[in-house]
Protein backbone atom coordinates (compact mmCIF):
# COMPACT_ATOMS: atom_id res chain seq x y z
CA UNK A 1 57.43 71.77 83.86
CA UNK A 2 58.13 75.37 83.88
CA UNK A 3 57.01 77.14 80.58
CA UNK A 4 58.03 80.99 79.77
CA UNK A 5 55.38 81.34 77.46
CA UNK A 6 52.95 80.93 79.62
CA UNK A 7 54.97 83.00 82.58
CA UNK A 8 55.22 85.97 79.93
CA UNK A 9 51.60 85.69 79.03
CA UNK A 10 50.74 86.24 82.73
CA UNK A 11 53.05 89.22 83.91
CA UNK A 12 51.71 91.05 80.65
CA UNK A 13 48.00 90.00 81.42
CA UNK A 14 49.08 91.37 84.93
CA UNK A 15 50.38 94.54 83.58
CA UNK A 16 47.16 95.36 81.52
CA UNK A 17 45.26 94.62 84.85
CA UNK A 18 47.21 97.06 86.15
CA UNK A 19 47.34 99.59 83.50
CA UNK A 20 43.25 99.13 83.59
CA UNK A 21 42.71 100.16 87.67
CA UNK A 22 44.96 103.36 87.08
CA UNK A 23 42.94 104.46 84.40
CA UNK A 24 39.92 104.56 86.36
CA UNK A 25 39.11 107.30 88.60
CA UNK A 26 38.00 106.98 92.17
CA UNK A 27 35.11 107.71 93.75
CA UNK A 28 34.08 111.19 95.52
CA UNK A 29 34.16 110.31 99.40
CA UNK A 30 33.02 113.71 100.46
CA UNK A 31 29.36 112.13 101.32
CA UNK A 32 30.91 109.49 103.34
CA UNK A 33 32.77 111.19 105.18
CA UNK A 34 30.00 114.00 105.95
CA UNK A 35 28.11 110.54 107.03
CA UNK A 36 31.03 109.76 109.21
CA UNK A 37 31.35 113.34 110.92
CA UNK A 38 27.72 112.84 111.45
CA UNK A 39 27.35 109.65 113.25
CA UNK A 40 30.25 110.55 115.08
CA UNK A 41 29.26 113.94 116.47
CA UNK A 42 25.64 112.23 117.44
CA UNK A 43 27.57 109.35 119.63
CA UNK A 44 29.83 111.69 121.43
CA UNK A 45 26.41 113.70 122.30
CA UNK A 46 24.80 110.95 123.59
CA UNK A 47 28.23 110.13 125.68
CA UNK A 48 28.02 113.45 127.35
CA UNK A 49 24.66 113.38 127.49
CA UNK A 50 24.78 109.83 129.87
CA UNK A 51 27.69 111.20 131.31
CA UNK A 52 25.83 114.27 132.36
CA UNK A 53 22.88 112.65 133.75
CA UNK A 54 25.15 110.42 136.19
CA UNK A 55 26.93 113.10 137.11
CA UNK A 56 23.92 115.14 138.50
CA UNK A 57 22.84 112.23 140.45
């Protein structure tokens, strides 16, 4: 059976879930993403580096 209380009890338990994640701030990435520029750069030098070495063969 369908009840409204409990539907209206849910979309305003929703709605303070809600209310609760945009309150919070997020995170500083900057590190991360330093992490990720790093890792990257070091595989592309390795790429060229094997790539180099079977070209001069």
């Amino acid at each position: 059976m369908y009840d409204k209380t409990i539907d209206t009890k849910g979309v305003i338990m929703m709605k303070k879930l809600f209310q609760n994640k945009n309150n919070e701030t997020e995170p500083n990435l900057i590190g991360t993403f330093a992490s990720v520029l790093l890792l990257g750069g070091l595989i592309i030098i390795c790429w060229v580096s094997v790539f180099a070495i079977f070209i001069s063969r």
